[in-house]
N, C-alpha and C. Protein backbone atom coordinates (compact mmCIF):
# COMPACT_ATOMS: atom_id res chain seq x y z
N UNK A 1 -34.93 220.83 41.73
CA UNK A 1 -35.23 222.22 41.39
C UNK A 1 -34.64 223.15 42.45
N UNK A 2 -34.18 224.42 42.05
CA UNK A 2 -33.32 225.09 42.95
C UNK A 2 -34.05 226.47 42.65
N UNK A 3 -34.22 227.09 41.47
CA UNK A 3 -35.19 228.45 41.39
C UNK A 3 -36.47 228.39 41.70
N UNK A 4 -37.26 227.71 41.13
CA UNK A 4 -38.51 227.22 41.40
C UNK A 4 -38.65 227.55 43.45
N UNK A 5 -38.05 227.08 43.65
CA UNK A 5 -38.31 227.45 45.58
C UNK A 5 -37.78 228.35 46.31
N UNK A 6 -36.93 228.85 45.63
CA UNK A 6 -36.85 230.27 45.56
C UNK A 6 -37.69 231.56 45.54
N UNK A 7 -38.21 231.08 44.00
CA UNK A 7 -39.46 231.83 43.64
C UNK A 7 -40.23 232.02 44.70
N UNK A 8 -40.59 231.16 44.54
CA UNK A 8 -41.60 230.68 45.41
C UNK A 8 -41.65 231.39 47.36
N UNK A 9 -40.40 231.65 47.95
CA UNK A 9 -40.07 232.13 48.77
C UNK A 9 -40.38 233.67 48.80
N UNK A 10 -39.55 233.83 47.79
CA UNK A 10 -39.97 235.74 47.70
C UNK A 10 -41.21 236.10 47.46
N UNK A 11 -41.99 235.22 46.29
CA UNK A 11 -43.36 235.39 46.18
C UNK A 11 -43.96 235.77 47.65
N UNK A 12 -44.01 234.34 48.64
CA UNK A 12 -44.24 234.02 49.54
C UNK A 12 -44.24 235.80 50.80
N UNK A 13 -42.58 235.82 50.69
CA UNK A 13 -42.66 236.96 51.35
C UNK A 13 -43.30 238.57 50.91
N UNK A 14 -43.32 238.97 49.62
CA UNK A 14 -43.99 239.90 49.41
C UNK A 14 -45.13 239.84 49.35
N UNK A 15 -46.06 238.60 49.00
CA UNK A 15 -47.37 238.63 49.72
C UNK A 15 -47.47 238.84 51.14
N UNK A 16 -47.11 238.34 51.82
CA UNK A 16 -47.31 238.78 53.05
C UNK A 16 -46.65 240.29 53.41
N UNK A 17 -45.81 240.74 52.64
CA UNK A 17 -45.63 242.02 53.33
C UNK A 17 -47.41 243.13 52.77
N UNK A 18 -47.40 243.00 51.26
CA UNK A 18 -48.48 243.32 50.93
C UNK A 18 -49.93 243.10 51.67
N UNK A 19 -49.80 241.93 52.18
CA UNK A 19 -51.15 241.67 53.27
C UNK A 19 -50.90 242.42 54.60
N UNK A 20 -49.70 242.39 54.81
CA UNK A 20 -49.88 243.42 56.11
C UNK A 20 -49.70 244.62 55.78
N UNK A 21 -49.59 245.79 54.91
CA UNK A 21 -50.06 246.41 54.73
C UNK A 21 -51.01 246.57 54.60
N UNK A 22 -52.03 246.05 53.53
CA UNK A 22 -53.06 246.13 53.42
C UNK A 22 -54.00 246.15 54.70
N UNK A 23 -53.62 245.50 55.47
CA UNK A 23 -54.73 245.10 56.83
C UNK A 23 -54.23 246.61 57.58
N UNK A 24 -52.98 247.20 57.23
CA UNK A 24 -52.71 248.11 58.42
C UNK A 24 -53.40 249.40 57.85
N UNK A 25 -53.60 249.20 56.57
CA UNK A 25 -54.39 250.36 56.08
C UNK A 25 -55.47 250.35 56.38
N UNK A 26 -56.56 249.19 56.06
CA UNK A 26 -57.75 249.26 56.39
C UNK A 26 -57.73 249.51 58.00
N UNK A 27 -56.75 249.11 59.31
CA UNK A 27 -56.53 249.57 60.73
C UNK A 27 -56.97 250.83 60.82
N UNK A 28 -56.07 251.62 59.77
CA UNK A 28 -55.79 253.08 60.10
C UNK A 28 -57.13 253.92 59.44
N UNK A 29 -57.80 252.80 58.40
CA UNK A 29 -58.84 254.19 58.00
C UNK A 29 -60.31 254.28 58.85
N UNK A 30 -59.93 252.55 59.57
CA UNK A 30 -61.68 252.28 60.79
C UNK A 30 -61.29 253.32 61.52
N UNK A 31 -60.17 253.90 61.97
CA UNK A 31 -59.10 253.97 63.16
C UNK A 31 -60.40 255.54 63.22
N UNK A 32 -59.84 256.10 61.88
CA UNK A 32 -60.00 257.66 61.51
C UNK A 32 -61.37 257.64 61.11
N UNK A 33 -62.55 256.59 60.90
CA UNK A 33 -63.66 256.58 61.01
C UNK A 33 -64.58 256.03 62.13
N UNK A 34 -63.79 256.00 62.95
CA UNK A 34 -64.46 255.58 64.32
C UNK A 34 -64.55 256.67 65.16
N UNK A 35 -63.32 257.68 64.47
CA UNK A 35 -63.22 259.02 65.22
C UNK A 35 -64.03 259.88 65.18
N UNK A 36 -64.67 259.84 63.64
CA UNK A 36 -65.46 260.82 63.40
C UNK A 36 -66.95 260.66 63.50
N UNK A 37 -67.23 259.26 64.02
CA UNK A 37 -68.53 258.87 64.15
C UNK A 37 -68.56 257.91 65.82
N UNK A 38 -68.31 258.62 66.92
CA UNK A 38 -68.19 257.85 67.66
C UNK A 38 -69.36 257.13 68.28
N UNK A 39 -70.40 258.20 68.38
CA UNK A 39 -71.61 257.68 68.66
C UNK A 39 -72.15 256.33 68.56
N UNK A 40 -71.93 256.54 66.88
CA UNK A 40 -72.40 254.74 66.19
C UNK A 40 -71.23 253.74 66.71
N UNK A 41 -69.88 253.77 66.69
CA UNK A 41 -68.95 252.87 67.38
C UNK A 41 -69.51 252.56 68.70
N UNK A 42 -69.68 253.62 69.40
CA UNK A 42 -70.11 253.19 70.59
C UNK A 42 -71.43 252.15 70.61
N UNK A 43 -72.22 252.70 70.42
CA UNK A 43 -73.88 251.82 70.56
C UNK A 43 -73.60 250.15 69.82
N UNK A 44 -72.78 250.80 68.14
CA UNK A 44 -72.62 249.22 67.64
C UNK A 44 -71.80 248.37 68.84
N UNK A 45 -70.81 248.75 69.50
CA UNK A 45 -69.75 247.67 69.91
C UNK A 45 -70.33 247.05 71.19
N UNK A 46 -71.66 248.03 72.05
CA UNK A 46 -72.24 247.61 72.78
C UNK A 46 -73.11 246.63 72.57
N UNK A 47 -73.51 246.56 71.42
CA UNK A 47 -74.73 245.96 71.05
C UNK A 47 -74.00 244.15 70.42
N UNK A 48 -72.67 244.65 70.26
CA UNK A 48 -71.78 243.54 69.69
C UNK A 48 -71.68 242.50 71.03
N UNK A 49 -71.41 242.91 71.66
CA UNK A 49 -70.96 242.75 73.34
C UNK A 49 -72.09 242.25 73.86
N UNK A 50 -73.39 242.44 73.96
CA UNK A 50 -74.57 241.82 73.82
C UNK A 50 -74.95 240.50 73.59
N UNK A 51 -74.24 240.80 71.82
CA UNK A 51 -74.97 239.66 70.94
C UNK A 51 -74.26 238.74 71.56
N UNK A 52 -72.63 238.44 71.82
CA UNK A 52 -72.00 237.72 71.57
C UNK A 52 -72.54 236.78 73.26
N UNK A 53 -72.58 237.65 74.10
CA UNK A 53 -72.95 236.96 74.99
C UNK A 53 -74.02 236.26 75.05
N UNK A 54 -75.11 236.43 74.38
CA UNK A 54 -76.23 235.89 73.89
C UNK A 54 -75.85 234.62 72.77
N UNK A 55 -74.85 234.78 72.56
CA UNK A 55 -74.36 233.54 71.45
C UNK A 55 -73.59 232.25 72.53
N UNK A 56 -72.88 232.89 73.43
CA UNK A 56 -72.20 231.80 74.35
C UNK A 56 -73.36 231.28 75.26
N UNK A 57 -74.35 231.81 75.62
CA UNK A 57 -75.69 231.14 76.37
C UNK A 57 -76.07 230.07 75.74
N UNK A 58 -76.27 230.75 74.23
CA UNK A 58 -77.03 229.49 73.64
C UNK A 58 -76.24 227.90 73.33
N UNK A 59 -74.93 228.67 73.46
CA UNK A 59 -73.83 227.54 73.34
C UNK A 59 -73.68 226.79 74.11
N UNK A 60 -73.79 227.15 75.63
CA UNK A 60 -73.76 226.26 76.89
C UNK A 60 -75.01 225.43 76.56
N UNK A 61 -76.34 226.23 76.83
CA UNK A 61 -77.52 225.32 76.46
C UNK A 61 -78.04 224.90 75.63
N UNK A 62 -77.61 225.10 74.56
CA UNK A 62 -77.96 223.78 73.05
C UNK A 62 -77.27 223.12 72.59
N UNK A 63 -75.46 223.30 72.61
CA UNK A 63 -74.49 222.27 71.75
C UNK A 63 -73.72 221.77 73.18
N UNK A 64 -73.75 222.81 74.27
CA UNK A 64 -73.55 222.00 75.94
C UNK A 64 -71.83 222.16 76.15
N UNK A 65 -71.44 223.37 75.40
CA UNK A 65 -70.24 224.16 75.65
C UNK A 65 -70.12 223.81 77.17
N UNK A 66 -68.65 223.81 77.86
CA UNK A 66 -68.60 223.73 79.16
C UNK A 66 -68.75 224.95 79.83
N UNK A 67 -69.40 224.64 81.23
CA UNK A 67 -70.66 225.79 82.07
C UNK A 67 -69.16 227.12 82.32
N UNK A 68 -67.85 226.55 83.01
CA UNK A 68 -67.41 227.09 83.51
C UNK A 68 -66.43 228.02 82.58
N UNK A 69 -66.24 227.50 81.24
CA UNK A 69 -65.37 228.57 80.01
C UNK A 69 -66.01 229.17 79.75
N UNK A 70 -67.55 228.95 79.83
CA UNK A 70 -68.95 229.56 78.97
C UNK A 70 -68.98 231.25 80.16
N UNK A 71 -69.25 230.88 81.31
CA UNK A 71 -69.09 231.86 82.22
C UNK A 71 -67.58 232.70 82.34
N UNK A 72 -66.18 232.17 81.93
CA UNK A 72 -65.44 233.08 82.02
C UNK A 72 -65.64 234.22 80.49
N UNK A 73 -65.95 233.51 79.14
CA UNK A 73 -66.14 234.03 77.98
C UNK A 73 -67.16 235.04 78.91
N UNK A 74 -68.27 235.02 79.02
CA UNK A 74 -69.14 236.00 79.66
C UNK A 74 -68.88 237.20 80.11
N UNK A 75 -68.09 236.92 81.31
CA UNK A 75 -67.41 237.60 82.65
C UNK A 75 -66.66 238.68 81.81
N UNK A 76 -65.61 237.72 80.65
CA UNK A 76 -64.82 238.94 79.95
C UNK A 76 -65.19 239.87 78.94
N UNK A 77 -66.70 239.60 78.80
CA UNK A 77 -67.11 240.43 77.72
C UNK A 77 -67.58 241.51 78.63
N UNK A 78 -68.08 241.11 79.62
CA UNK A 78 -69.06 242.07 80.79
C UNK A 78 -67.61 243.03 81.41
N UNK A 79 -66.53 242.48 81.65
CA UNK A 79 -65.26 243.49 81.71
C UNK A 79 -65.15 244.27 80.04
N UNK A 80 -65.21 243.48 79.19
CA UNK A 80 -64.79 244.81 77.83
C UNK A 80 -66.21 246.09 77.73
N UNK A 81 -67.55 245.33 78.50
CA UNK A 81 -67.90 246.59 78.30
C UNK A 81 -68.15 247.14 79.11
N UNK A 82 -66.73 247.51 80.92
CA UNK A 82 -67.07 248.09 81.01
C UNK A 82 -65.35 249.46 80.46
N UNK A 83 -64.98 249.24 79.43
CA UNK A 83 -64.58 249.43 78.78
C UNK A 83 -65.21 250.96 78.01
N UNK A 84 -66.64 250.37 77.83
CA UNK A 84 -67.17 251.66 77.50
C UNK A 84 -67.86 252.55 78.28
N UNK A 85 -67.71 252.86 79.19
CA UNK A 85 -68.26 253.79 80.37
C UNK A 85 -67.34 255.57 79.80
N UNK A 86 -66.44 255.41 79.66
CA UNK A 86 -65.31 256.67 78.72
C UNK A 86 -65.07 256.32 77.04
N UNK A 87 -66.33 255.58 76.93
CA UNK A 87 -65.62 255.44 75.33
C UNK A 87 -65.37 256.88 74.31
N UNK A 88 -64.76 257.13 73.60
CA UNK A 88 -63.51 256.22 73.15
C UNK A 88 -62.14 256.65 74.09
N UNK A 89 -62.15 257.48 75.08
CA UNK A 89 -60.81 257.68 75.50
C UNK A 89 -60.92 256.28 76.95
N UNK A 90 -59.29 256.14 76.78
CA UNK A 90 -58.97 255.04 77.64
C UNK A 90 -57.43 255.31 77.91
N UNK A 91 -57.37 255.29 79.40
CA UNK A 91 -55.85 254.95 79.77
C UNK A 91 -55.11 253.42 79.87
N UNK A 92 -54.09 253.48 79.74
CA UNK A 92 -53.49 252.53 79.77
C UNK A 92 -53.29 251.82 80.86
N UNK A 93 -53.02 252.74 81.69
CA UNK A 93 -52.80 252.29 83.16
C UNK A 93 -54.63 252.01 83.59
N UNK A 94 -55.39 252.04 83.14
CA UNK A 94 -56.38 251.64 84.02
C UNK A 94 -56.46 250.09 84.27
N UNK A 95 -57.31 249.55 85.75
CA UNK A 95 -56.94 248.53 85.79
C UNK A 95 -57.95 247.96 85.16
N UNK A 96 -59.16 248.23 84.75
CA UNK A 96 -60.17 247.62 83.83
C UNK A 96 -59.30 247.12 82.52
N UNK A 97 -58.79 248.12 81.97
CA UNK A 97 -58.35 247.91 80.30
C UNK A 97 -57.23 246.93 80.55
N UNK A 98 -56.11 246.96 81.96
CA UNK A 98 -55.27 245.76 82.30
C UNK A 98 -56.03 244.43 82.14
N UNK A 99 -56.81 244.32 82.59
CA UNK A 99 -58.03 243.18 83.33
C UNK A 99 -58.17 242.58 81.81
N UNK A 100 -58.85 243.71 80.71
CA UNK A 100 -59.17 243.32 79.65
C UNK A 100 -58.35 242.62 78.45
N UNK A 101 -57.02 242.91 78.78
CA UNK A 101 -55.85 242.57 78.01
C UNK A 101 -55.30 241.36 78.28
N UNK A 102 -55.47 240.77 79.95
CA UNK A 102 -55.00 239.83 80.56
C UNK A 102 -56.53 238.60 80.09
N UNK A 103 -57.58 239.04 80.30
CA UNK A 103 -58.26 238.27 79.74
C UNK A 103 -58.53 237.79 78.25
N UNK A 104 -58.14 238.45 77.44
CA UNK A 104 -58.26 238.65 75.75
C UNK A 104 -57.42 236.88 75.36
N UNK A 105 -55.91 236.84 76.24
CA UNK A 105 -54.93 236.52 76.50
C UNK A 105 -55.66 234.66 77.10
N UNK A 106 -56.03 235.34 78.53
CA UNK A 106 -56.51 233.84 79.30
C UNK A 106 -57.26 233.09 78.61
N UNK A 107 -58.74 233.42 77.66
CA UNK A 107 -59.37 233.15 77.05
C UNK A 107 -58.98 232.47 75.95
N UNK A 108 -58.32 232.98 75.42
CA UNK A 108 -57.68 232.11 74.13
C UNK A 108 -56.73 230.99 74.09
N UNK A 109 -56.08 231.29 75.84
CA UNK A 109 -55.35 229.87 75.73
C UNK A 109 -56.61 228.92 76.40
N UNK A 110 -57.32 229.76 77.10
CA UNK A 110 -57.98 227.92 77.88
C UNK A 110 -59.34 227.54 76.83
N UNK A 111 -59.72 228.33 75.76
CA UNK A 111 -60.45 227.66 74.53
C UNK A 111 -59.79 226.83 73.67
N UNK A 112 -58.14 227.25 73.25
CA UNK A 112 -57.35 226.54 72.82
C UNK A 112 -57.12 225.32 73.68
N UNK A 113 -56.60 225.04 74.60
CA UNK A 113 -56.69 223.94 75.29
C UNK A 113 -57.96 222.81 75.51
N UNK A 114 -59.39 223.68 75.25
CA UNK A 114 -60.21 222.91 75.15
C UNK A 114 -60.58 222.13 74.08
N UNK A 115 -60.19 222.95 72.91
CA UNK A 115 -60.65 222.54 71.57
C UNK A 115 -59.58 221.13 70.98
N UNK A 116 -58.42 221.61 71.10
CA UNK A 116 -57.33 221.18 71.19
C UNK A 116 -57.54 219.48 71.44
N UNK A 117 -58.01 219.31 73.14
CA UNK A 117 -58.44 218.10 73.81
C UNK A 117 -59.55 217.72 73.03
N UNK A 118 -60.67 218.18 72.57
CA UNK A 118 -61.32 217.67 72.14
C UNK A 118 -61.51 217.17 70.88
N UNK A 119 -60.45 217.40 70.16
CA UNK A 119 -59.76 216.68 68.70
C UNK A 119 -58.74 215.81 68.89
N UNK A 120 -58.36 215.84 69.73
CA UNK A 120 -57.57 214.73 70.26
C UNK A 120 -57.98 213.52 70.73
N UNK A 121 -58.59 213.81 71.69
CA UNK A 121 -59.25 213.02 72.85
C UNK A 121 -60.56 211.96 71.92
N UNK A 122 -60.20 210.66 72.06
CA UNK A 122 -61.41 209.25 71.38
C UNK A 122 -61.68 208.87 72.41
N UNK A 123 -61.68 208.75 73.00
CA UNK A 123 -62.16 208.41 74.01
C UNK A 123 -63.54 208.34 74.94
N UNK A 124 -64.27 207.88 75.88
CA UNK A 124 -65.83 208.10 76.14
C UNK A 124 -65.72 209.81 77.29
N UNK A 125 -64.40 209.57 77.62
CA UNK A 125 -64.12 210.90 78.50
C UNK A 125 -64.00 212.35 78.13
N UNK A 126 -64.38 212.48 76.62
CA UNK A 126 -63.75 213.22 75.71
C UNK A 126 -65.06 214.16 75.98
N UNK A 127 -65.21 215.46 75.36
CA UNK A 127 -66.17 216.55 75.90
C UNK A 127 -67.11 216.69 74.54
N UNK A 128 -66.54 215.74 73.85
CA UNK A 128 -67.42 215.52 72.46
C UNK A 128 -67.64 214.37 71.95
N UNK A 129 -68.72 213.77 71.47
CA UNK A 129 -68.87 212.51 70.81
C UNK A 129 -67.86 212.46 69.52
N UNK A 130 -66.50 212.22 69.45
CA UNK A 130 -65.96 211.98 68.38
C UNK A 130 -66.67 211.63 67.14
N UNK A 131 -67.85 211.69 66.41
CA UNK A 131 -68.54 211.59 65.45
C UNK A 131 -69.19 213.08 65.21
N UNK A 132 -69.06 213.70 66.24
CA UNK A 132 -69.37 214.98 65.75
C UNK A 132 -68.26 216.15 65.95
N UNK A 133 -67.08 215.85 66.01
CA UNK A 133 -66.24 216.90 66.50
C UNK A 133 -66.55 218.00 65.47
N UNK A 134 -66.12 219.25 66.26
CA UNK A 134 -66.02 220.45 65.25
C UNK A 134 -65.24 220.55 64.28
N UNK A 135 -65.69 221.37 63.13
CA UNK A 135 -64.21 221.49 62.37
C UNK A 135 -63.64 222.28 62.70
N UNK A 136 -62.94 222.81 61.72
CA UNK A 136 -61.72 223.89 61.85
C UNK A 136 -62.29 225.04 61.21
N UNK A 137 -63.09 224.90 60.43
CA UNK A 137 -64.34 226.28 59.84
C UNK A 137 -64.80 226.71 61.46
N UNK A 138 -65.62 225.77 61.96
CA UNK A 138 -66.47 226.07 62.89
C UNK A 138 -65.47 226.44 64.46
N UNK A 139 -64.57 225.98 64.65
CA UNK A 139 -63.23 226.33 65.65
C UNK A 139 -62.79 227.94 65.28
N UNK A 140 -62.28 228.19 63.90
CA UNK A 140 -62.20 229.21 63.54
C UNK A 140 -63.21 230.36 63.81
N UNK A 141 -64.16 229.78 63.38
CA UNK A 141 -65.18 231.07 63.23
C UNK A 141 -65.26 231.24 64.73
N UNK A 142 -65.57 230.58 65.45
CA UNK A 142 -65.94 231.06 67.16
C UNK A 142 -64.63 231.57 67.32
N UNK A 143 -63.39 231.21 67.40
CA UNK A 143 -62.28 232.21 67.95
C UNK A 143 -62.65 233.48 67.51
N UNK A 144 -62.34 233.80 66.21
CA UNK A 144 -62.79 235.05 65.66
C UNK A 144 -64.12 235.71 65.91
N UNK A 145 -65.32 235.14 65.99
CA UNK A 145 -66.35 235.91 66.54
C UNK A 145 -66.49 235.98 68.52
N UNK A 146 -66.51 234.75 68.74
CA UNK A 146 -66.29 234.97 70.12
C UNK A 146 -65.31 235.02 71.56
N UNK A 147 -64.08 235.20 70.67
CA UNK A 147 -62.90 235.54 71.51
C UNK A 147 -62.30 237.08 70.87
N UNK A 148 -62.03 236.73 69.84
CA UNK A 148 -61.07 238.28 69.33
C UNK A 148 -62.02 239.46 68.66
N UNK A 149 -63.05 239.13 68.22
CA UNK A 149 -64.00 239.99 67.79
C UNK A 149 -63.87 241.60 68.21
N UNK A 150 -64.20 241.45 69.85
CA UNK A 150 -64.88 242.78 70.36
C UNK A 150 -63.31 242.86 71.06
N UNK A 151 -62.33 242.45 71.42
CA UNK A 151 -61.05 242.90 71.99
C UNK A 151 -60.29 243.59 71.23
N UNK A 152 -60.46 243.01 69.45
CA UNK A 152 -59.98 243.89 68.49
C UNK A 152 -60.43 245.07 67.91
N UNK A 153 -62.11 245.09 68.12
CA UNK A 153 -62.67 246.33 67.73
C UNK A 153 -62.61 246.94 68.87
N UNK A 154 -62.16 247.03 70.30
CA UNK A 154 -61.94 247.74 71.23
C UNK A 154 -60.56 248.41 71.14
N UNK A 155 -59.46 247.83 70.41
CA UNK A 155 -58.43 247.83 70.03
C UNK A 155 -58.54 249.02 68.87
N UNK A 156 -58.65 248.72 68.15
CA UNK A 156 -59.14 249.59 67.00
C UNK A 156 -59.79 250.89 67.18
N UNK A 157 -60.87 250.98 68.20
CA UNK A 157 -61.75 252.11 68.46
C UNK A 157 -61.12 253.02 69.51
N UNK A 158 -60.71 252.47 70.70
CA UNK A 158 -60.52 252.78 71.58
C UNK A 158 -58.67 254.37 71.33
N UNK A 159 -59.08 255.14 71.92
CA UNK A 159 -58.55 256.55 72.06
C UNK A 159 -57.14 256.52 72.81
N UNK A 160 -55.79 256.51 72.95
CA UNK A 160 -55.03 256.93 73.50
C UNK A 160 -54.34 258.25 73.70
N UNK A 161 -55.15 258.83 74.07
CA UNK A 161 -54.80 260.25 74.56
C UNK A 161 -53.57 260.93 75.51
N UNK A 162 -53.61 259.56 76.48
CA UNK A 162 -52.39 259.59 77.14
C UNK A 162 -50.92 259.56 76.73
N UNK A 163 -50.57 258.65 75.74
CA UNK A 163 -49.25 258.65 74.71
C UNK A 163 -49.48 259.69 73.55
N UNK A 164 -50.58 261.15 73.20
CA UNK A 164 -49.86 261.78 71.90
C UNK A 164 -49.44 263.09 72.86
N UNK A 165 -48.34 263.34 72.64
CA UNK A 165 -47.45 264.56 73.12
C UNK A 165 -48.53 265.71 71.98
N UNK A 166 -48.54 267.02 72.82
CA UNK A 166 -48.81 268.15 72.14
C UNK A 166 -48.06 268.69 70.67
N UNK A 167 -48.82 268.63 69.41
CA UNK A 167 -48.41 269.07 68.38
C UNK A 167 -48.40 270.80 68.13
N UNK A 168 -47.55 271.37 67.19
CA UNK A 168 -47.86 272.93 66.69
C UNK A 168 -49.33 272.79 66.37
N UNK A 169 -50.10 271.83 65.84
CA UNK A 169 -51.32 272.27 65.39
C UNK A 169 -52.35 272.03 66.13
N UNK A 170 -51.58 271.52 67.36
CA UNK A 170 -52.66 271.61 68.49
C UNK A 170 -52.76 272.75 69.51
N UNK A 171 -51.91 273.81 69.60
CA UNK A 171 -51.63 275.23 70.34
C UNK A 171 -52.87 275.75 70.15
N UNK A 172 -53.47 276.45 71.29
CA UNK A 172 -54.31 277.04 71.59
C UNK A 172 -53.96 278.53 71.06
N UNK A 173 -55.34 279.44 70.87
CA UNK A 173 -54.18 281.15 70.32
C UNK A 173 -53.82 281.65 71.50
N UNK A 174 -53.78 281.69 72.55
CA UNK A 174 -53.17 281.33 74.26
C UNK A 174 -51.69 281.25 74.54
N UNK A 175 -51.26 280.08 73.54
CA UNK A 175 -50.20 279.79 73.60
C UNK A 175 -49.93 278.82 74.07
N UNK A 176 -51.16 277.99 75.06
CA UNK A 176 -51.37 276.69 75.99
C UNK A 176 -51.60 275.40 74.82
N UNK A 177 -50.65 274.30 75.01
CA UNK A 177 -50.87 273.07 74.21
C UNK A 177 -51.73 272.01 74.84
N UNK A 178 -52.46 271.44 73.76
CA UNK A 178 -53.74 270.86 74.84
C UNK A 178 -53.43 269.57 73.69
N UNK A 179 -53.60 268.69 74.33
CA UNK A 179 -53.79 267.06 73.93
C UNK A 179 -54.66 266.31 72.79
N UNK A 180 -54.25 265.73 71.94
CA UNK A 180 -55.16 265.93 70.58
C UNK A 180 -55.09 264.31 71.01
N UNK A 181 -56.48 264.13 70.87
CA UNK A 181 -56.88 262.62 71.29
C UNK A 181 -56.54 261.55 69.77
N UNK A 182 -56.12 260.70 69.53
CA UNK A 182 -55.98 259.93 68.47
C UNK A 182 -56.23 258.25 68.90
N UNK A 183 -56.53 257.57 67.98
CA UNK A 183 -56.79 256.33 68.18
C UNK A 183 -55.38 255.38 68.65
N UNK A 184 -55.65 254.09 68.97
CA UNK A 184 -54.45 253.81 69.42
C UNK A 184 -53.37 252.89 68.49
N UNK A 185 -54.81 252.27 67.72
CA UNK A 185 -53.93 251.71 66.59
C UNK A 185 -53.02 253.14 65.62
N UNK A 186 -53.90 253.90 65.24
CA UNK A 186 -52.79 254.86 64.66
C UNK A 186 -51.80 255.36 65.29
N UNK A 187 -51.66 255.55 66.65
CA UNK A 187 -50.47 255.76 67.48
C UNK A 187 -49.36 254.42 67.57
N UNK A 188 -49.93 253.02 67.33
CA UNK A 188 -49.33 251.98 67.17
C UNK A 188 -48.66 252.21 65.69
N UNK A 189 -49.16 252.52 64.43
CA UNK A 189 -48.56 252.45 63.15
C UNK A 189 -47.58 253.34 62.90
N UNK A 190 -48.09 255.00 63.84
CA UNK A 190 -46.99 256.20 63.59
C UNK A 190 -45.75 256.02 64.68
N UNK A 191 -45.82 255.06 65.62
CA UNK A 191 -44.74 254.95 66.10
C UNK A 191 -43.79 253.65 65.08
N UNK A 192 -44.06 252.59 64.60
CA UNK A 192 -43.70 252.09 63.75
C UNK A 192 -42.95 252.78 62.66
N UNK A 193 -44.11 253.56 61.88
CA UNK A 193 -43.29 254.53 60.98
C UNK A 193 -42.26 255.19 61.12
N UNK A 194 -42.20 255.86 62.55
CA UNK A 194 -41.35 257.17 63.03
C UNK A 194 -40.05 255.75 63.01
N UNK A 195 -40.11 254.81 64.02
CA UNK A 195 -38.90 254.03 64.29
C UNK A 195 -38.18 253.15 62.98
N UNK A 196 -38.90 252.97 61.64
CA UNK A 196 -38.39 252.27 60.95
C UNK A 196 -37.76 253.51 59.91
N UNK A 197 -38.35 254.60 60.15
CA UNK A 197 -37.31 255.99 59.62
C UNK A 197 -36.58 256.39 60.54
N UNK A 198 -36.71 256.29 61.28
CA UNK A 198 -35.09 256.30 62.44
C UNK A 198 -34.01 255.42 61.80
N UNK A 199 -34.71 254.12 61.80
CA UNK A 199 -33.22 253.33 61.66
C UNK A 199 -32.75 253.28 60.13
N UNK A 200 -33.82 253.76 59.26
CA UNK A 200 -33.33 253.98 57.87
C UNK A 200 -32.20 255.07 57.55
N UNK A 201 -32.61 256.29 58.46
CA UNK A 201 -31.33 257.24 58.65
C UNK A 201 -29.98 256.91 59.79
N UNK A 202 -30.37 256.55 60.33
CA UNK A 202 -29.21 255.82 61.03
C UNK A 202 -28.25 255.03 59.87
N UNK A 203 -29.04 253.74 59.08
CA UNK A 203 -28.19 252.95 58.61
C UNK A 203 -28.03 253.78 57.13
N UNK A 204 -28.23 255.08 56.89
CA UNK A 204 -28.11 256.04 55.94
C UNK A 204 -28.46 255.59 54.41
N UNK A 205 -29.87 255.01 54.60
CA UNK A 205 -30.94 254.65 53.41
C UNK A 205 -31.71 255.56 53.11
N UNK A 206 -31.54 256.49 54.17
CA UNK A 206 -32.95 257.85 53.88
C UNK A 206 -31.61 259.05 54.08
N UNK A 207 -31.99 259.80 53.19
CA UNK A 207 -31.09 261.07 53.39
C UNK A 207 -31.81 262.34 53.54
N UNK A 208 -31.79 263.33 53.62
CA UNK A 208 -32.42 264.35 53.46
C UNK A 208 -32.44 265.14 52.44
N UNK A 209 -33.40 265.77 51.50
CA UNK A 209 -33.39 266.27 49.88
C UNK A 209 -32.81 267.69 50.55
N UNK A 210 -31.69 267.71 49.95
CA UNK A 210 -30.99 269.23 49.52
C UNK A 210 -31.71 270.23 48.87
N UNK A 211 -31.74 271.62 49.42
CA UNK A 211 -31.91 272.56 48.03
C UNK A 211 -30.82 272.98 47.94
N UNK A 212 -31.37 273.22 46.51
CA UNK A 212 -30.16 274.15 45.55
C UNK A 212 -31.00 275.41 44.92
């Protein structure tokens, strides 16, 4: 068969372009409802930040997670919140939000490395009784709730004020331009936008509508 996998290819790729849209939309509308309700972002993501650490405790002391990943997972949640001391505005250059990015990062490889070994590993040295290893439901779900969870909704919520240049509709009646705070994922999508219409007029796919 030669069309058949074909098909199958393009299918392949326009679902996925369609899924990432889709996800970048739902990005952009938390983005613009986190803005307008910051209060509740704030208290929820604290309270998220909380739970989760309250979830890795119980993990060390009832299923016997190791003491010392259990305490860095901790450490980095106790850095994301202090994350919220200026919520929602955040610089880039701060070294907290550095700290937080570098850990988001550390965390996920040395859980990966653990989990990893411990599906591997038959052995009596192994960090799990091979009769009970985790699955891949249960591997999954903890990455996503207790690694990327609150780094992505910090991601999402969090204000870059520092990267939006002064707009006309931000002029004061003064005449003074003052800084219009926006989220950072939407500063992540409108720079996307702006650069993939750059190069559409460049490679002269986008033209400009004439009047007549």
């Amino acid at each position: 068969m030669w069309i058949l996998p074909l098909v199958g290819y393009i299918g392949l790729a326009l679902g996925f372009g369609f899924l990432t849209l889709a996800i970048a939309s739902g990005l952009y509308y938390l983005s613009e409802l986190v803005e307008e309700h910051t209060v509740i972002a704030k208290r929820l993501l604290t309270r998220m930040i909380y739970g989760i650490i309250g979830i890795q405790v119980l993990l060390c002391l009832v299923d016997g997670f190791p003491l010392k990943l259990s305490l860095l997972s901790i450490f980095s949640h106790v850095v994301y919140l202090g994350n919220m001391r200026k919520f929602p505005v955040v610089k880039l250059s701060d070294p907290l939000f550095i700290a937080s990015c570098v850990l988001v990062l550390f965390n996920h490889y040395m859980w990966f490395n653990h989990f990893s070994f411990a599906s591997l590993a038959r052995a009596p040295t192994s960090r799990y009784d091979p009769t009970i290893l985790p699955t891949f439901t249960e591997i999954a779900s903890y990455f996503g709730l207790c690694v990327w969870l609150v780094p992505f909704s910090l991601f999402v919520s969090l204000s870059a004020s520092d990267n939006v240049l002064p707009t006309m509709g931000s002029e004061t009646p003064g005449g003074a331009a003052t800084q219009k705070r926006q989220g950072m994922i939407k500063v992540v999508i409108d720079t996307i936008q702006e650069t993939i219409g750059e190069v559409s007029r460049k490679l002269g796919w986008h033209r400009p509508e004439r009047d007549f």
